[in-house]
N, C-alpha and C. Protein backbone atom coordinates (compact mmCIF):
# COMPACT_ATOMS: atom_id res chain seq x y z
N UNK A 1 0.80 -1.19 0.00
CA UNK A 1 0.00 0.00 0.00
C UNK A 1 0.84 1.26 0.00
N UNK A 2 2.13 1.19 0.61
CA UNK A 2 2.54 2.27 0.92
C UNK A 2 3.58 2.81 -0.78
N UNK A 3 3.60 1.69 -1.17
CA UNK A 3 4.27 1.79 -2.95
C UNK A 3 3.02 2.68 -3.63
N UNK A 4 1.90 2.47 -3.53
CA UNK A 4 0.93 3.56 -4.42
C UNK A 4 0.42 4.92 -3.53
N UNK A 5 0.56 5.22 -2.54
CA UNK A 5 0.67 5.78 -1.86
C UNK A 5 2.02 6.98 -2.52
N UNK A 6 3.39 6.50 -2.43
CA UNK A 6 4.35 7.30 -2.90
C UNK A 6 4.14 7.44 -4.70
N UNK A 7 4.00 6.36 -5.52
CA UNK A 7 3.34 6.46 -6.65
C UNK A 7 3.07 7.93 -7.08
N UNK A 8 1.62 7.45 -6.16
CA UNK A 8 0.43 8.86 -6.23
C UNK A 8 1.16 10.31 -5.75
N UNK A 9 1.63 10.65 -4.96
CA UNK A 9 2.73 11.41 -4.46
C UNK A 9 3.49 12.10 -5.85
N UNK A 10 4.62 11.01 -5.95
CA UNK A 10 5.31 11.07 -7.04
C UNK A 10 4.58 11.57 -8.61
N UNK A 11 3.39 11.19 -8.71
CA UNK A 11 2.40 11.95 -10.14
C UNK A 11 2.22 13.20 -9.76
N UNK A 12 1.81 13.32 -8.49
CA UNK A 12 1.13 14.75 -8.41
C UNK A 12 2.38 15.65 -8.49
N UNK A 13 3.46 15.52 -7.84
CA UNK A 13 5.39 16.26 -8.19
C UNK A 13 5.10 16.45 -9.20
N UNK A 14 4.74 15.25 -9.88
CA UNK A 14 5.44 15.54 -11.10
C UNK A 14 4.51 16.15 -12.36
N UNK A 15 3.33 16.07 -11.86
CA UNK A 15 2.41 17.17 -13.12
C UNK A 15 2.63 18.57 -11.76
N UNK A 16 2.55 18.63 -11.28
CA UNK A 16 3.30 20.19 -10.79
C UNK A 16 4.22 20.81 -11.22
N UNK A 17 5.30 20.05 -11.41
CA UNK A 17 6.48 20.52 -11.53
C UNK A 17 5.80 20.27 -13.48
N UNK A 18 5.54 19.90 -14.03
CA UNK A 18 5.46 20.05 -15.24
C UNK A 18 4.38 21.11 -15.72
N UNK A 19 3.54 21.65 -15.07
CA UNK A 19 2.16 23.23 -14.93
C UNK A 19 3.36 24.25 -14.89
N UNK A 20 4.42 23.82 -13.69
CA UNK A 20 4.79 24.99 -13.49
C UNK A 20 5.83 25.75 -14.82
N UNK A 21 6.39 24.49 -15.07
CA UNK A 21 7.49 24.70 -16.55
C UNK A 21 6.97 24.71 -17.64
N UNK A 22 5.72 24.82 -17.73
CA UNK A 22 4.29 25.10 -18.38
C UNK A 22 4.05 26.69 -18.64
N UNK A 23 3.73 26.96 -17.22
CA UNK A 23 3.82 28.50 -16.85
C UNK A 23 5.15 29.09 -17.17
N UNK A 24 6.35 29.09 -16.92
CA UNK A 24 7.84 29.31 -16.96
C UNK A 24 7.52 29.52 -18.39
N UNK A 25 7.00 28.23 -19.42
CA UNK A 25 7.72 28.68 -20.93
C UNK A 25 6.22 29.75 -21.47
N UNK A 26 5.56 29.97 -20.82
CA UNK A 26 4.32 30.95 -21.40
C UNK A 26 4.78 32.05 -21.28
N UNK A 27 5.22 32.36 -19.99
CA UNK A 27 5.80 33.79 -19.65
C UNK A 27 6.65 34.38 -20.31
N UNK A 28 7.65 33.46 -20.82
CA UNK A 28 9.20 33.52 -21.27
C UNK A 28 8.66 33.82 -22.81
N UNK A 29 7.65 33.42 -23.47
CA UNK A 29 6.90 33.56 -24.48
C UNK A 29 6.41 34.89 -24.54
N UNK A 30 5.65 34.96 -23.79
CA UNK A 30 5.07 36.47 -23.54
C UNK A 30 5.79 37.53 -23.70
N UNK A 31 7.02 37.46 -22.74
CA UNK A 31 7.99 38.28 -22.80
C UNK A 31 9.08 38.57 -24.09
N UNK A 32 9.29 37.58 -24.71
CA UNK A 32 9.79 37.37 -26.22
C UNK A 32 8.65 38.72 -26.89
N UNK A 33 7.50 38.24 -27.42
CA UNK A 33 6.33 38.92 -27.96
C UNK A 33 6.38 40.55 -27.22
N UNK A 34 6.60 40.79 -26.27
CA UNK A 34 6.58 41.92 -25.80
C UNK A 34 7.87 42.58 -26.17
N UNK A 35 9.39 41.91 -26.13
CA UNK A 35 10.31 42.74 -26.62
C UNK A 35 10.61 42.91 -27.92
N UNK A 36 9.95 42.16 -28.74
CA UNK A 36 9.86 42.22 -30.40
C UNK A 36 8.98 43.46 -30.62
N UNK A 37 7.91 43.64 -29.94
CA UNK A 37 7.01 44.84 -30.17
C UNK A 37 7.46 45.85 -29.81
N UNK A 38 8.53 45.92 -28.71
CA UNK A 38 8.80 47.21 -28.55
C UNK A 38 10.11 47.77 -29.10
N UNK A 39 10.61 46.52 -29.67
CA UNK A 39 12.22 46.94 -30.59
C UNK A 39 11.51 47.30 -31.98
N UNK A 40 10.30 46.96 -32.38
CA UNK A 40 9.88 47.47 -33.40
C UNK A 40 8.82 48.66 -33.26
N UNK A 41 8.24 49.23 -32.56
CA UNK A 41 7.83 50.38 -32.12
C UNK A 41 9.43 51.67 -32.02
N UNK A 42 10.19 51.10 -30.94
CA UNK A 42 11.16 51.86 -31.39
C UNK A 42 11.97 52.36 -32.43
N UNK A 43 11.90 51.21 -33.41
CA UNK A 43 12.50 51.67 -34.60
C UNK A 43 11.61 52.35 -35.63
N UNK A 44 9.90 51.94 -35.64
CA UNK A 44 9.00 53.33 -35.90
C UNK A 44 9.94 54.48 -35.54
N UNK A 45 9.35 54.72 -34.10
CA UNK A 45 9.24 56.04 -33.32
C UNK A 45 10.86 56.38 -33.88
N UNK A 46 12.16 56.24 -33.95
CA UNK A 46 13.32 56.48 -34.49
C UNK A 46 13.00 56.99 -36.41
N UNK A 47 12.34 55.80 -36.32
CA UNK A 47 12.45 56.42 -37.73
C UNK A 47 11.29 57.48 -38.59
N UNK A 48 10.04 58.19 -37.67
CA UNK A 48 9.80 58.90 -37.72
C UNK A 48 10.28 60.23 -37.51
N UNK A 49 11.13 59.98 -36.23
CA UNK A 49 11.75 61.19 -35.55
C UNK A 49 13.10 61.83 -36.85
N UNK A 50 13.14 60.80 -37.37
CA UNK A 50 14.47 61.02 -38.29
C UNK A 50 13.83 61.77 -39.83
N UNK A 51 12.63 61.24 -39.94
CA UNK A 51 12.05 61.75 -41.22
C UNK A 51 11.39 63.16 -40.60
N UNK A 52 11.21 63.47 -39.92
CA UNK A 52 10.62 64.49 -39.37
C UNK A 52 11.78 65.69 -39.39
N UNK A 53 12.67 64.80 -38.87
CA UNK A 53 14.00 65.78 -38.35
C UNK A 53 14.61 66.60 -40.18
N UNK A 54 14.98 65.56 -41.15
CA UNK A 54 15.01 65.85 -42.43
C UNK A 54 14.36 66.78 -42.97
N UNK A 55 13.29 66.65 -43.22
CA UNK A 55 11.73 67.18 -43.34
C UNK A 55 11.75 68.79 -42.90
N UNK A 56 12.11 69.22 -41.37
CA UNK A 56 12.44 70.09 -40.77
C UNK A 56 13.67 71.44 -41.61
N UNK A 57 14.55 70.30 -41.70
CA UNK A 57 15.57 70.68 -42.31
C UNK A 57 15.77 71.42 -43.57
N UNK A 58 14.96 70.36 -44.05
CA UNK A 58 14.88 71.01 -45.58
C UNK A 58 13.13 72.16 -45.89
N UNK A 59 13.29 72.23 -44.55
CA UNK A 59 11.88 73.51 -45.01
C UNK A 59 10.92 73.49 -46.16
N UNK A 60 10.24 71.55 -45.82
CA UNK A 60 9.10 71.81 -46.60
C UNK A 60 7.78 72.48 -45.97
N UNK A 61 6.89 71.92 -47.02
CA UNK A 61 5.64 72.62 -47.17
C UNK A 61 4.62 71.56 -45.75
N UNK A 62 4.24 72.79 -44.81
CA UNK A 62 3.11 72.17 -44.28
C UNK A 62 2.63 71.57 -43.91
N UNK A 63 1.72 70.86 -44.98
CA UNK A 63 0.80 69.42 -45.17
C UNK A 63 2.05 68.37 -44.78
N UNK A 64 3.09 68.30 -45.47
CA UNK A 64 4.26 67.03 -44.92
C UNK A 64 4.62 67.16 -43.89
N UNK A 65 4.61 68.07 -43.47
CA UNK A 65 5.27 68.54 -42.02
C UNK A 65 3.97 67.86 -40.64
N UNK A 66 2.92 67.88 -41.12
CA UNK A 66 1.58 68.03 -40.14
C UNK A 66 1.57 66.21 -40.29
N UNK A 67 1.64 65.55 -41.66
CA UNK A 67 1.73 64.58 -42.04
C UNK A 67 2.36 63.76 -41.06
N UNK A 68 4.00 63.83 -41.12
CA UNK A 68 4.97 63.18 -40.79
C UNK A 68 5.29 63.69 -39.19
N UNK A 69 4.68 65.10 -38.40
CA UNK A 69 4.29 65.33 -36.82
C UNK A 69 3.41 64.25 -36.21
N UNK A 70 2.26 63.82 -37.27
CA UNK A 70 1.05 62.81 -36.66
C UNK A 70 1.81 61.35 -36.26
N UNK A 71 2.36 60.72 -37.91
CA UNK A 71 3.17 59.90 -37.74
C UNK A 71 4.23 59.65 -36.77
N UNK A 72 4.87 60.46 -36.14
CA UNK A 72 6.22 60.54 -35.04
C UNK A 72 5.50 60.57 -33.46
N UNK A 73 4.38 61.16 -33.34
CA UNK A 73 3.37 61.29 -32.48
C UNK A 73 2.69 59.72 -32.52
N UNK A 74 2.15 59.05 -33.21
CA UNK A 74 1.44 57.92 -33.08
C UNK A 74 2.31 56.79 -32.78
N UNK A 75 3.64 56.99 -33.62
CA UNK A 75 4.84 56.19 -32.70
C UNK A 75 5.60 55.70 -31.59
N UNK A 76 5.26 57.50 -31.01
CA UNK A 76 5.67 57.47 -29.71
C UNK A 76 4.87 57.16 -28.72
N UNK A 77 3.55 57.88 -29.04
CA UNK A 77 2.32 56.35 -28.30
C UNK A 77 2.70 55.35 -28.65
N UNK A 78 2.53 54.84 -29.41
CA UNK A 78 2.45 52.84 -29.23
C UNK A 78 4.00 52.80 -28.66
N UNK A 79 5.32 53.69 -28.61
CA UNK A 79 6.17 52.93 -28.10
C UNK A 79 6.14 53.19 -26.27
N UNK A 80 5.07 54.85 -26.17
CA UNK A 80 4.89 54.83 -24.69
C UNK A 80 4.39 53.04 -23.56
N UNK A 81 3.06 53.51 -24.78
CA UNK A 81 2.07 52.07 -24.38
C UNK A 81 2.72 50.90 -24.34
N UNK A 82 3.67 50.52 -24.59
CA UNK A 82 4.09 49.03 -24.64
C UNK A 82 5.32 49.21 -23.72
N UNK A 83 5.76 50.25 -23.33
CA UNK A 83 7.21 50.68 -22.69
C UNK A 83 6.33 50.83 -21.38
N UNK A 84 5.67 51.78 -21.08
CA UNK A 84 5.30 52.19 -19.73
C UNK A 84 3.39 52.43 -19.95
N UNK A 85 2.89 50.45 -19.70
CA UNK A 85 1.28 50.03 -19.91
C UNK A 85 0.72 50.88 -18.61
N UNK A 86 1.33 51.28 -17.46
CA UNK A 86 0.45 52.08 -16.70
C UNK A 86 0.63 54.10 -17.16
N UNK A 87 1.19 54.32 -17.69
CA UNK A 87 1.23 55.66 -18.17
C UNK A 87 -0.40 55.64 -19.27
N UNK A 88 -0.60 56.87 -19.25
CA UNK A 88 -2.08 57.27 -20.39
C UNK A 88 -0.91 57.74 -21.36
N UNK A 89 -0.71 57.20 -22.46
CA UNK A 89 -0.17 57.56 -23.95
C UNK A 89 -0.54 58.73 -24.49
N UNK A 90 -2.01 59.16 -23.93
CA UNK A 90 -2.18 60.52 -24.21
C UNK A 90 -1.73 61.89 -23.87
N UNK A 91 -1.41 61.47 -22.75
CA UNK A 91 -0.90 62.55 -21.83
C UNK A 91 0.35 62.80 -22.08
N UNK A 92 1.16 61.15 -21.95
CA UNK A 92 2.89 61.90 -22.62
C UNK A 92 2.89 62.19 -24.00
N UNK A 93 2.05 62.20 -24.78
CA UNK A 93 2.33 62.44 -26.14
C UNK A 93 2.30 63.68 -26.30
N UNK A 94 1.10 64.66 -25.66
CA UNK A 94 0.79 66.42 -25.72
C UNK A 94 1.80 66.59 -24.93
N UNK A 95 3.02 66.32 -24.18
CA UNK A 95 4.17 66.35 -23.31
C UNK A 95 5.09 66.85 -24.31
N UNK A 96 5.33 66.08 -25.72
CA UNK A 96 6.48 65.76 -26.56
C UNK A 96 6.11 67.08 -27.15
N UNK A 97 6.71 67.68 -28.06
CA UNK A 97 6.84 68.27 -28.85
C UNK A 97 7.90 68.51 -30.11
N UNK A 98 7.81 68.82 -31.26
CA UNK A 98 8.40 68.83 -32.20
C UNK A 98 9.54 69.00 -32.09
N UNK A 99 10.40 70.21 -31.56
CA UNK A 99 11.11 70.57 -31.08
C UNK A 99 12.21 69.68 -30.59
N UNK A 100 11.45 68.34 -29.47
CA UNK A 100 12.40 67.44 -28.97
C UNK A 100 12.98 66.30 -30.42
N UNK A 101 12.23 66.32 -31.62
CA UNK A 101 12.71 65.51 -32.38
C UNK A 101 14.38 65.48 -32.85
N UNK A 102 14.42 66.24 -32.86
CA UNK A 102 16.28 66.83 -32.96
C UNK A 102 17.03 65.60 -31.76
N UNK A 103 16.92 66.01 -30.51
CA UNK A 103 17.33 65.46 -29.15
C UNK A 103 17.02 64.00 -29.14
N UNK A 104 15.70 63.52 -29.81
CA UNK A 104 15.48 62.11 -29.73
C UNK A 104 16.37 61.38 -30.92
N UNK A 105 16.69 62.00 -31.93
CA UNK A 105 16.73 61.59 -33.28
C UNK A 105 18.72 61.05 -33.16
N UNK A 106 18.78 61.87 -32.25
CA UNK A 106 20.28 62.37 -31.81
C UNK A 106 20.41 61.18 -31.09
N UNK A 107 20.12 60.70 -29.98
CA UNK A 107 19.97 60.11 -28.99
C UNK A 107 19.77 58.48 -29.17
N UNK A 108 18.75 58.55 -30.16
CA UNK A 108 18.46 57.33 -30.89
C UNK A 108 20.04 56.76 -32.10
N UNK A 109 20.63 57.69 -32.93
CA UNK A 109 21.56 57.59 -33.04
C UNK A 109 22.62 57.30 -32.29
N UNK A 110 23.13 57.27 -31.12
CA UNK A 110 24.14 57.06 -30.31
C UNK A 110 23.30 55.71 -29.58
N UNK A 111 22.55 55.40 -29.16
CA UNK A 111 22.22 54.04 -28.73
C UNK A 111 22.76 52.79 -29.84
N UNK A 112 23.09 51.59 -28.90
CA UNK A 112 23.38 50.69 -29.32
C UNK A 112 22.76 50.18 -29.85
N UNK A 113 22.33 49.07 -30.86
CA UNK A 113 21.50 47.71 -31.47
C UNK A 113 21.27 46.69 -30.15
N UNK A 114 22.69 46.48 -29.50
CA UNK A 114 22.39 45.29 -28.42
C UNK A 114 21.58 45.98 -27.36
N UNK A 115 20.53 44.85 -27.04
CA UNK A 115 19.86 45.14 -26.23
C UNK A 115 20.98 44.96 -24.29
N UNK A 116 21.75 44.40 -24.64
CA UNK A 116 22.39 44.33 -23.59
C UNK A 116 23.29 45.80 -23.20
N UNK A 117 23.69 46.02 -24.08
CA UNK A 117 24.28 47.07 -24.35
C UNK A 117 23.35 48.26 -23.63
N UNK A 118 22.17 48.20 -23.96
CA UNK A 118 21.19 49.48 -23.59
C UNK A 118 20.89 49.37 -22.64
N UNK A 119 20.89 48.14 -21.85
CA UNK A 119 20.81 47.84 -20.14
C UNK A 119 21.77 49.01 -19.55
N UNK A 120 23.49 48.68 -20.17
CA UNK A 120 24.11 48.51 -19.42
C UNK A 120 24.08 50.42 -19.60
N UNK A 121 24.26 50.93 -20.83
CA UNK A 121 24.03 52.59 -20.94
C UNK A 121 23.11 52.79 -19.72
N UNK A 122 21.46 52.62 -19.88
CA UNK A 122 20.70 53.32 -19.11
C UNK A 122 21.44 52.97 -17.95
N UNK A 123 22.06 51.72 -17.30
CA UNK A 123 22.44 51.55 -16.11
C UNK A 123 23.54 52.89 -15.79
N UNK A 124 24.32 53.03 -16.79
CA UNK A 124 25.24 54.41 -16.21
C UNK A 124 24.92 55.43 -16.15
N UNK A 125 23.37 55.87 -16.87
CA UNK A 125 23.04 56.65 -17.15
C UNK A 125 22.74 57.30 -15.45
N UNK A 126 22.04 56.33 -15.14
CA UNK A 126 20.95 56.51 -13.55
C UNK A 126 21.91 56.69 -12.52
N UNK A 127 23.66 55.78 -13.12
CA UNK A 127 24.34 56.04 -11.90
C UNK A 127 25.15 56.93 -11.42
C-alpha cells in the first residue's frame, strides 16, 4: 500500500512541476512577444523622428510637415504604451513636442542595437 501511496505522491510532483514549466515557458513567451514589439515600435518612433527631423531641415511645405508630426506622435504612443502600460499615452504624447525631435533623433543615433548594451548605458546613465 505504501508503494501507491508514494506512486500517487510522485504523479502529483510531477504534473506540478510540469504546470509549473508550463507556466515558466508561457511567460518567457510572452515576454519574447513583448520585446519584439517594442524593438519594433522603437524603430517606428526612431524612424519617424528622423524623417521628421530631415523634413524640418529642408523647409518643406506644411501638409508634410503636419503629415509626418502625426506619424512621429502615433509612434511614440504605441512605443509609450508598450514601454510604460500604466502611463495614459495621451498625456505623454501632448508632453512631446516637435522641437524634442532633434534630441530624440540624436539620442536614438548614439544608442546601441544590443539590447544588452542598452541595459548597461541606461544603467550608467541613472548612476
Amino acid at each position: 500500500m505504501n508503494g501507491k501511496n508514494s506512486q500517487t505522491a510522485s504523479n502529483d510532483d510531477l504534473a506540478a512541476a510540469l504546470a509549473q514549466f508550463n507556466n515558466g515557458v508561457t511567460a518567457s513567451r510572452q515576454l519574447d512577444k513583448e520585446a519584439k514589439a517594442i524593438a519594433k515600435a522603437e524603430k517606428r518612433r526612431d524612424s519617424a523622428a528622423q524623417k521628421l527631423k530631415e523634413i524640418m531641415d529642408n523647409d518643406a511645405d506644411a501638409a508634410d510637415r503636419a503629415t509626418l508630426e502625426e506619424e512621429y506622435r502615433t509612434a511614440v504612443d504605441e512605443w509609450t504604451r508598450l514601454t510604460n502600460p500604466n502611463t495614459d499615452a495621451a498625456e505623454s504624447g501632448d508632453e512631446r513636442t516637435v522641437e524634442k525631435v532633434d534630441e530624440e533623433a540624436t539620442t536614438a543615433e548614439e544608442l546601441p542595437d544590443d539590447p544588452a548594451q542598452e541595459e548597461e548605458t541606461e544603467d550608467q546613465e541613472t548612476a
